[in-house]
PDB file of N, CA and C in Angstrom:
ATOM      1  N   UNK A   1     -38.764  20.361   1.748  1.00  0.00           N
ATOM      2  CA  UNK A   1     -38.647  18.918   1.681  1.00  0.00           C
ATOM      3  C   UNK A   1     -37.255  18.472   2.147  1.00  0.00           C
ATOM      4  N   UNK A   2     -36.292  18.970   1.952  1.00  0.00           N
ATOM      5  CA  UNK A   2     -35.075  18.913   1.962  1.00  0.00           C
ATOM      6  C   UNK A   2     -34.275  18.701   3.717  1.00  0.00           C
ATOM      7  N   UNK A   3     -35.230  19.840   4.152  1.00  0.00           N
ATOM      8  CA  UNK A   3     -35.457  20.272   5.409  1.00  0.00           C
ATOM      9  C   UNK A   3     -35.732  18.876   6.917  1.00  0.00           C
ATOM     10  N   UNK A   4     -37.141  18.582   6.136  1.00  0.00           N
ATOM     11  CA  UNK A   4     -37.539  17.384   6.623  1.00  0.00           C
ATOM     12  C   UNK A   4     -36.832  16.109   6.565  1.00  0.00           C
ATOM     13  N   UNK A   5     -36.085  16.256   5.428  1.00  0.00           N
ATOM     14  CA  UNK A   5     -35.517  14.770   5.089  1.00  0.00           C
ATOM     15  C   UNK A   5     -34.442  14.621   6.269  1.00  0.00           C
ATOM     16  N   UNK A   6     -33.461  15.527   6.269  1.00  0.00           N
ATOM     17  CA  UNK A   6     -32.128  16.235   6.890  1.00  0.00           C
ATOM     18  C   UNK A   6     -32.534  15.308   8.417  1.00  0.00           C
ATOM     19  N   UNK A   7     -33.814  16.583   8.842  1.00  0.00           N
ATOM     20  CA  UNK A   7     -34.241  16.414  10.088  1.00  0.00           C
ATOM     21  C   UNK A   7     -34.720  14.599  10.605  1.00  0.00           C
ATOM     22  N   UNK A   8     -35.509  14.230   9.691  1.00  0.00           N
ATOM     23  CA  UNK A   8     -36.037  12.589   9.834  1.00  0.00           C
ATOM     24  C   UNK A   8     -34.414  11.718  10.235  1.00  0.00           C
ATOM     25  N   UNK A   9     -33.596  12.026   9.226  1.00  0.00           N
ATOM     26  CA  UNK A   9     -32.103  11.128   9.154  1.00  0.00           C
ATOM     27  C   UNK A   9     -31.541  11.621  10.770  1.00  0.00           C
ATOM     28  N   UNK A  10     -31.234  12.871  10.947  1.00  0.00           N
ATOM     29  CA  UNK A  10     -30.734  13.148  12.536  1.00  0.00           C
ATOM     30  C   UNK A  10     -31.678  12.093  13.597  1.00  0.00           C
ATOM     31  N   UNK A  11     -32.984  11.972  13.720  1.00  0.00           N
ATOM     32  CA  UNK A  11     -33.994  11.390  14.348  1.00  0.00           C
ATOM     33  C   UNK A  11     -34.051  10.195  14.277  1.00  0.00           C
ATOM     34  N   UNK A  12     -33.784   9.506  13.282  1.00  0.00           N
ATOM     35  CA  UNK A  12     -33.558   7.843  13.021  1.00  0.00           C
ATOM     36  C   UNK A  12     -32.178   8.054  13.432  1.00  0.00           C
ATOM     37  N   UNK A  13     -30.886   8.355  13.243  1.00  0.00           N
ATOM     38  CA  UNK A  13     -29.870   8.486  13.608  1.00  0.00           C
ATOM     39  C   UNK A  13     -29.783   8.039  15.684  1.00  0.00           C
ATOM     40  N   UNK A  14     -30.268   9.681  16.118  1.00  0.00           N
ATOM     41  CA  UNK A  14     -30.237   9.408  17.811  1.00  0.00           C
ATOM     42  C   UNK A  14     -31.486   8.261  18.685  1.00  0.00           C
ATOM     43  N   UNK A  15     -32.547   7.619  17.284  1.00  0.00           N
ATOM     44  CA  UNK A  15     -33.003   6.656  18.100  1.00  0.00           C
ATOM     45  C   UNK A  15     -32.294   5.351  17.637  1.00  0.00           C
ATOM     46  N   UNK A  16     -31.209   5.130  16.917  1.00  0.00           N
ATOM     47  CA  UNK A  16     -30.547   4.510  16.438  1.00  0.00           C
ATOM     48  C   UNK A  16     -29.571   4.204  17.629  1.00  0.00           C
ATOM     49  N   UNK A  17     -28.654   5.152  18.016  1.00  0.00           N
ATOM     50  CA  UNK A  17     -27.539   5.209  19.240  1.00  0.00           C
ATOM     51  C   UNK A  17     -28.791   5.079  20.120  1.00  0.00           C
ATOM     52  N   UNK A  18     -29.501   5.058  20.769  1.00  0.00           N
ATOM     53  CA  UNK A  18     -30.385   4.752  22.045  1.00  0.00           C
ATOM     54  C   UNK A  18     -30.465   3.324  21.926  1.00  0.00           C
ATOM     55  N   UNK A  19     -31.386   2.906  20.856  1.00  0.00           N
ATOM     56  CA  UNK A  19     -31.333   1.264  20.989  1.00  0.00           C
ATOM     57  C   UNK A  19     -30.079   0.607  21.022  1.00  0.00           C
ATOM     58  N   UNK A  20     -29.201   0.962  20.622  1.00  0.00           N
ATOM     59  CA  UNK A  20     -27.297   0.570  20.383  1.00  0.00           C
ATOM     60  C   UNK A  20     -27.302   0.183  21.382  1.00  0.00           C
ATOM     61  N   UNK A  21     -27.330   1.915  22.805  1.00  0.00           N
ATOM     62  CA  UNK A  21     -27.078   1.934  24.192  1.00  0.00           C
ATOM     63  C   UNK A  21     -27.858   0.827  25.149  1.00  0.00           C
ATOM     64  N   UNK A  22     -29.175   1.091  24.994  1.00  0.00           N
ATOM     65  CA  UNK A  22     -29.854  -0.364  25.347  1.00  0.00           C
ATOM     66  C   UNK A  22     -29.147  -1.617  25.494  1.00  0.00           C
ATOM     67  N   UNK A  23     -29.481  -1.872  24.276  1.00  0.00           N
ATOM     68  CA  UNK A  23     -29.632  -3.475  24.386  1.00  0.00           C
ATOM     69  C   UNK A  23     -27.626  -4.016  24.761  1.00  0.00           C
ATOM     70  N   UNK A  24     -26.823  -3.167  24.361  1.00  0.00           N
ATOM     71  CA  UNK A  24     -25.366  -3.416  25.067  1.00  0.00           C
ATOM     72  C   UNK A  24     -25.539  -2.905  26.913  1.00  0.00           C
ATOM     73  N   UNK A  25     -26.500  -3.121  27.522  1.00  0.00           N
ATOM     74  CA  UNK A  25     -26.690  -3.633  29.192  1.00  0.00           C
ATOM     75  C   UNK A  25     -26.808  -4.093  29.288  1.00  0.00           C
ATOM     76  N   UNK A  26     -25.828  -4.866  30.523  1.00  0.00           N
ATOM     77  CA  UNK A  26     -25.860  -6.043  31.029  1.00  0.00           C
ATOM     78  C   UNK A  26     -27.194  -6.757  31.514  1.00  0.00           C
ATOM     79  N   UNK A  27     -27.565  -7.847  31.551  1.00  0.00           N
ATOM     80  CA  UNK A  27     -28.767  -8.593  32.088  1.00  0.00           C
ATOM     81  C   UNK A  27     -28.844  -8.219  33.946  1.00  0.00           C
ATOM     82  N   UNK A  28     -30.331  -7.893  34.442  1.00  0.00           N
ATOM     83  CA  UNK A  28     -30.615  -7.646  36.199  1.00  0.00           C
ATOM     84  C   UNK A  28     -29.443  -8.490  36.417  1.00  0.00           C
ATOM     85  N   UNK A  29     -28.985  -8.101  37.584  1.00  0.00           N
ATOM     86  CA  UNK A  29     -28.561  -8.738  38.556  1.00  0.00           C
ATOM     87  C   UNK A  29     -28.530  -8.713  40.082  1.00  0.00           C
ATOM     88  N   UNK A  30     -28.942  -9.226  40.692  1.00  0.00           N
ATOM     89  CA  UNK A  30     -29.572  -8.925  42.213  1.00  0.00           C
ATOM     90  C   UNK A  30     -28.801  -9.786  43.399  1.00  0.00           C
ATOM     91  N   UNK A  31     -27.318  -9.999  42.698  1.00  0.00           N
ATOM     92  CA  UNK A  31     -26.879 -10.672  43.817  1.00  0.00           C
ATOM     93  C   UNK A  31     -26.781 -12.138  43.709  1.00  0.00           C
ATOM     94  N   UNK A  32     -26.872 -12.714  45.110  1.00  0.00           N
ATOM     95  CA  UNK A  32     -27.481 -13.958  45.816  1.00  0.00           C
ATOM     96  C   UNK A  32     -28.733 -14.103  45.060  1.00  0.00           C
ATOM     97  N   UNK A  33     -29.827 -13.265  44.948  1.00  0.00           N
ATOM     98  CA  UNK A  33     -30.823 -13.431  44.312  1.00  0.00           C
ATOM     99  C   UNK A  33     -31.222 -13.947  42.970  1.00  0.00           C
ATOM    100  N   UNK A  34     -30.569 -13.320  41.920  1.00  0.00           N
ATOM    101  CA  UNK A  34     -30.580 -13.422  40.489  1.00  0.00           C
ATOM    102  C   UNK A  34     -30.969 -14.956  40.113  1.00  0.00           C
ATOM    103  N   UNK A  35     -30.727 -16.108  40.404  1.00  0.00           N
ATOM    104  CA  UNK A  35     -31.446 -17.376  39.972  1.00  0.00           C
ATOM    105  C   UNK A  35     -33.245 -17.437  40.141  1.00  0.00           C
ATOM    106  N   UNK A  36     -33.683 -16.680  41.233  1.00  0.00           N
ATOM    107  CA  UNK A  36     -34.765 -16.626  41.928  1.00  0.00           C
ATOM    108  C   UNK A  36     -35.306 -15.553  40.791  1.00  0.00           C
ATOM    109  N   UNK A  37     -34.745 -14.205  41.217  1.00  0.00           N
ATOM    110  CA  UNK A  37     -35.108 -13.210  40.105  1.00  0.00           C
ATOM    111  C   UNK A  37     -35.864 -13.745  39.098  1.00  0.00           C
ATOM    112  N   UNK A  38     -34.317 -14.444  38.133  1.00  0.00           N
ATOM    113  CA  UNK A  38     -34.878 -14.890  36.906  1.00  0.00           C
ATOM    114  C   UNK A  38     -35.666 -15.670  36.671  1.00  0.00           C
ATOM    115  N   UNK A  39     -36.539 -16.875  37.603  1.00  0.00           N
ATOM    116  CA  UNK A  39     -37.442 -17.517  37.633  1.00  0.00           C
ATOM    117  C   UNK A  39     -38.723 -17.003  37.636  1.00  0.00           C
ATOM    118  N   UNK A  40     -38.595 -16.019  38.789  1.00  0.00           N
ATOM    119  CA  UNK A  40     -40.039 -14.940  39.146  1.00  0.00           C
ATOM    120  C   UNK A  40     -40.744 -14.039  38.122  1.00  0.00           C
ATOM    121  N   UNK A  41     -39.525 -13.381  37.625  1.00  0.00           N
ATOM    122  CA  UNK A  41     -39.898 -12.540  36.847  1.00  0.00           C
ATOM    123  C   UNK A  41     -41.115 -12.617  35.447  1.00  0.00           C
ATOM    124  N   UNK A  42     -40.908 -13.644  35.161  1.00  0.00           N
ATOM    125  CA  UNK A  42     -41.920 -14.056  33.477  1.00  0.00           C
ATOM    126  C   UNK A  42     -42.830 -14.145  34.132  1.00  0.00           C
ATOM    127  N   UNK A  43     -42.919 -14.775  35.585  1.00  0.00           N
ATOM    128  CA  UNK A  43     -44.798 -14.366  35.623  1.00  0.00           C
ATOM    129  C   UNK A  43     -45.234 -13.195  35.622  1.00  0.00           C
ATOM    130  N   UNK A  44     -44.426 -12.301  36.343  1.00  0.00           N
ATOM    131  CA  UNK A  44     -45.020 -11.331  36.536  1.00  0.00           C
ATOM    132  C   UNK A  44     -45.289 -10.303  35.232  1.00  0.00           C
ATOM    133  N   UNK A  45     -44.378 -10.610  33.921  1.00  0.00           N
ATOM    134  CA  UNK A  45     -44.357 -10.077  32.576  1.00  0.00           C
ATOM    135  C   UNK A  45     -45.647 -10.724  32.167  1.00  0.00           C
ATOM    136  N   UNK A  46     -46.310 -12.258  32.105  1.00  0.00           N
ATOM    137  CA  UNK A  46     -47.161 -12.367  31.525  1.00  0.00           C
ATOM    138  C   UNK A  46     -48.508 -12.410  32.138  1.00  0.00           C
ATOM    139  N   UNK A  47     -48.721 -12.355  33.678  1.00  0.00           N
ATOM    140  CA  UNK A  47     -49.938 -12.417  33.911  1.00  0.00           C
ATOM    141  C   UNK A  47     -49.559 -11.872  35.741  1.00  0.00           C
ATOM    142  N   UNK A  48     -49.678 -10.983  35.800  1.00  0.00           N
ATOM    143  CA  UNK A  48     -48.615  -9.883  36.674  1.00  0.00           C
ATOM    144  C   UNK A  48     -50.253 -10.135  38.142  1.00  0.00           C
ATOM    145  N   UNK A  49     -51.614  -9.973  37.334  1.00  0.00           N
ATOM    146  CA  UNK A  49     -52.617  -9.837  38.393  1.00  0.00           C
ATOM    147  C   UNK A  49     -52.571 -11.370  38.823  1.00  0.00           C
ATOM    148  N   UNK A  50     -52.467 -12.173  38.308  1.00  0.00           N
ATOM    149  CA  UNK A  50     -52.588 -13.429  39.252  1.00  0.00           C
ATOM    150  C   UNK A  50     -52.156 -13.111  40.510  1.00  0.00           C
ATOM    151  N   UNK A  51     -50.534 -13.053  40.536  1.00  0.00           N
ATOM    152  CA  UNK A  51     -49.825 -12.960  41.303  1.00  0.00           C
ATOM    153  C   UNK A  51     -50.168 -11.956  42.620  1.00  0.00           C
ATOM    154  N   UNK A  52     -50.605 -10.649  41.802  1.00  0.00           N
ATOM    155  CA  UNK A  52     -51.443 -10.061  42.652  1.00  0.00           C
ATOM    156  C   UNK A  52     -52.417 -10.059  44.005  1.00  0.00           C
ATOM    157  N   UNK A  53     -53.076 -10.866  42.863  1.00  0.00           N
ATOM    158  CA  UNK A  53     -54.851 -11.756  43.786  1.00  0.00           C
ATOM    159  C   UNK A  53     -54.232 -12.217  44.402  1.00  0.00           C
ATOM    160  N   UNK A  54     -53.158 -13.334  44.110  1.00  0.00           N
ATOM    161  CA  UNK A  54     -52.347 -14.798  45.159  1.00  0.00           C
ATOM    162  C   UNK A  54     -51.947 -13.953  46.385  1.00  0.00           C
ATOM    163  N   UNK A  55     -50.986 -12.489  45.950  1.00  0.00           N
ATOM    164  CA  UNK A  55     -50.721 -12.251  47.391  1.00  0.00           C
ATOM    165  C   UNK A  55     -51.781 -11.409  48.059  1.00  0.00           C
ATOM    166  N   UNK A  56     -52.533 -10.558  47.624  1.00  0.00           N
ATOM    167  CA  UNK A  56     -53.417  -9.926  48.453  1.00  0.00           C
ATOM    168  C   UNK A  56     -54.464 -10.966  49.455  1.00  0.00           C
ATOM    169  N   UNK A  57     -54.794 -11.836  48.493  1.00  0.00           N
ATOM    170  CA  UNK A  57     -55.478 -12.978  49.790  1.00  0.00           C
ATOM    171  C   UNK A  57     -54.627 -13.285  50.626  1.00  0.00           C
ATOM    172  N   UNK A  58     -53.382 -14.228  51.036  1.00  0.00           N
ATOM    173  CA  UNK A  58     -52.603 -14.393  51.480  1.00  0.00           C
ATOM    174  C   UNK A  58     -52.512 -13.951  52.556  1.00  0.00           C
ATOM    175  N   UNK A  59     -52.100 -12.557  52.586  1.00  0.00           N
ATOM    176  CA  UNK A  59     -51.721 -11.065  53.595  1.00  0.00           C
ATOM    177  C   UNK A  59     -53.026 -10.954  53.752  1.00  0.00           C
ATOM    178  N   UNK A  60     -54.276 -10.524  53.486  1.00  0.00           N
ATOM    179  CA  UNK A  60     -55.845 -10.709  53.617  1.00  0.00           C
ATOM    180  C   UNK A  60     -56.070 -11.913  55.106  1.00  0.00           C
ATOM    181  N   UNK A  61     -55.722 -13.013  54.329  1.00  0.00           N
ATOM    182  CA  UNK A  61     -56.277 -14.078  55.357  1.00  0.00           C
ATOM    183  C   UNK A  61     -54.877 -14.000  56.558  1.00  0.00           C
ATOM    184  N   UNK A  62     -53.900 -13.438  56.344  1.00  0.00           N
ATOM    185  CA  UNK A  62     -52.571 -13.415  57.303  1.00  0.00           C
ATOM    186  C   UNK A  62     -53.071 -12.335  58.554  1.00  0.00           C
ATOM    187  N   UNK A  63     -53.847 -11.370  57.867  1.00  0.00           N
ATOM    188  CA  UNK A  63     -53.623 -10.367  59.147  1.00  0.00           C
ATOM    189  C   UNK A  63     -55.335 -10.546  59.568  1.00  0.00           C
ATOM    190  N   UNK A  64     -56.291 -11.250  59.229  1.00  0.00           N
ATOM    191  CA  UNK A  64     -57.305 -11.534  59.653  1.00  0.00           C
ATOM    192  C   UNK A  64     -56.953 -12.478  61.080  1.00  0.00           C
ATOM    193  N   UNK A  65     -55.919 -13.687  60.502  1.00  0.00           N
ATOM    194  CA  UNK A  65     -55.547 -14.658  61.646  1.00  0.00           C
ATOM    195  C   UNK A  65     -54.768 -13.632  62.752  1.00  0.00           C
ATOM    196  N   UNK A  66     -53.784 -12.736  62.327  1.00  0.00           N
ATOM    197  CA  UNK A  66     -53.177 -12.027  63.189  1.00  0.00           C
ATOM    198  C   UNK A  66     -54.272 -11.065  64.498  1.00  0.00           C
ATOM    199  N   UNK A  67     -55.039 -10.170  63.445  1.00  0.00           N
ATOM    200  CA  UNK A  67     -56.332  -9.165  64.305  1.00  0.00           C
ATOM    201  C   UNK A  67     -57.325  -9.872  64.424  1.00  0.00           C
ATOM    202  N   UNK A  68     -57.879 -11.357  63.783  1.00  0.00           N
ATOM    203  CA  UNK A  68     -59.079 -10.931  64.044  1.00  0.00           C
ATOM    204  C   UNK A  68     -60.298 -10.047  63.943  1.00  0.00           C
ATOM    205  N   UNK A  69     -61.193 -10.242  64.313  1.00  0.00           N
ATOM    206  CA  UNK A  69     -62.639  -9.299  63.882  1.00  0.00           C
ATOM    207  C   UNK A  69     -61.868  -7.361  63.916  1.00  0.00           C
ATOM    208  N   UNK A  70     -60.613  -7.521  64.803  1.00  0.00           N
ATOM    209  CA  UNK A  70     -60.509  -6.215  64.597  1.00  0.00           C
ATOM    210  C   UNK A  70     -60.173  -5.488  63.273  1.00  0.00           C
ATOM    211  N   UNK A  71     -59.729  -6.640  62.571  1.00  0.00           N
ATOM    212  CA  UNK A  71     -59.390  -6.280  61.620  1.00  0.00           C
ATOM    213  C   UNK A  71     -60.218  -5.531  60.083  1.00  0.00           C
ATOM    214  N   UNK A  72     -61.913  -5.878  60.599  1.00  0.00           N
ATOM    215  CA  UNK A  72     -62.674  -5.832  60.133  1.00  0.00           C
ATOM    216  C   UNK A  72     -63.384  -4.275  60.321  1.00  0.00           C
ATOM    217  N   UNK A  73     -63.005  -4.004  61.333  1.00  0.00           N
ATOM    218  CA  UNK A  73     -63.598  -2.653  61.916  1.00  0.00           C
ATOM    219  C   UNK A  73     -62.672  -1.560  61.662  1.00  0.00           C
ATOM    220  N   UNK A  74     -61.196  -2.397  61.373  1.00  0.00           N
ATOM    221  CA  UNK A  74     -60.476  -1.138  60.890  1.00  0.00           C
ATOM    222  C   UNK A  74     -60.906  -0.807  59.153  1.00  0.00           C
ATOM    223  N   UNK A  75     -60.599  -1.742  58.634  1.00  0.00           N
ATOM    224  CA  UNK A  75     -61.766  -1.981  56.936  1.00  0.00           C
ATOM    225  C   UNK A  75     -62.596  -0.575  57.237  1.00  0.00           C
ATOM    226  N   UNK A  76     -63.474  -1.167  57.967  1.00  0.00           N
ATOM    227  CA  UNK A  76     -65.032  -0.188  57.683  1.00  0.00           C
ATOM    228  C   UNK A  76     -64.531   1.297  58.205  1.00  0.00           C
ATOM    229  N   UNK A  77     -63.955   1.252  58.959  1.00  0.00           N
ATOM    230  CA  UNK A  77     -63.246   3.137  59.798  1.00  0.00           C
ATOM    231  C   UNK A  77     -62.674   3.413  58.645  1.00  0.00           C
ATOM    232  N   UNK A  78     -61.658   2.934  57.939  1.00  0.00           N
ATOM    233  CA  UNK A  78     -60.854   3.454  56.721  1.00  0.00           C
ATOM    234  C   UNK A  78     -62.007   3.898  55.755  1.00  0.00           C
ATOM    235  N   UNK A  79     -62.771   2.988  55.439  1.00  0.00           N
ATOM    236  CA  UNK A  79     -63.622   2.816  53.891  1.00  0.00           C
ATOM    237  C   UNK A  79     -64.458   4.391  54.372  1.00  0.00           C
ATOM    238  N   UNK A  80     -64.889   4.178  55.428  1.00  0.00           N
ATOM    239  CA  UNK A  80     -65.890   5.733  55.769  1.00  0.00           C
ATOM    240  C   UNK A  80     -65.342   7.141  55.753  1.00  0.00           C
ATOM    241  N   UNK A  81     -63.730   6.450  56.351  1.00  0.00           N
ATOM    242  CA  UNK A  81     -62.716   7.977  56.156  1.00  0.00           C
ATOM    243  C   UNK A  81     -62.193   8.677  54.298  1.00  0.00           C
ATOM    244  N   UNK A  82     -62.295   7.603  53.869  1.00  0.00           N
ATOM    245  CA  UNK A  82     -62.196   7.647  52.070  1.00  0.00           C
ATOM    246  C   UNK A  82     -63.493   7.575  51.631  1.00  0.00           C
TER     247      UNK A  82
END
């Protein structure tokens, strides 16, 4: 029992200094960017697939306008090669 106790206190102890180490880091910073960053970011924390869908159509309907029907035949060559 004694053993365990010892051991539990070392273990709460080094996840003790980890969270310490954590949360004393500085907030992202990306530069020029960081106002933008910090705007973007909460969507993507709370509903990350929207954003997703939004861009995959996007780039979807972008490189349809770009190729065209070719773009369609590369689809089906890939889908048959997988």
């Amino acid at each position: 029992m004694e053993y365990s106790s010892r051991h539990e206190d070392r273990t709460y102890e080094a996840l003790l200094a980890k969270m310490h180490e954590v949360s004393s880091l500085t907030p992202q910073s990306v530069g020029p960017f960081s106002p933008a960053y910090h705007q973007v970011i909460p969507y993507f924390k709370r509903a990350p697939w929207r954003m997703f869908a939004a861009g995959s159509f996007a780039i979807t309907i972008m490189l349809y306008l770009l190729f065209g029907v070719a773009i369609v035949k590369l689809v089906t060559v890939l889908q048959y090669g997988f």
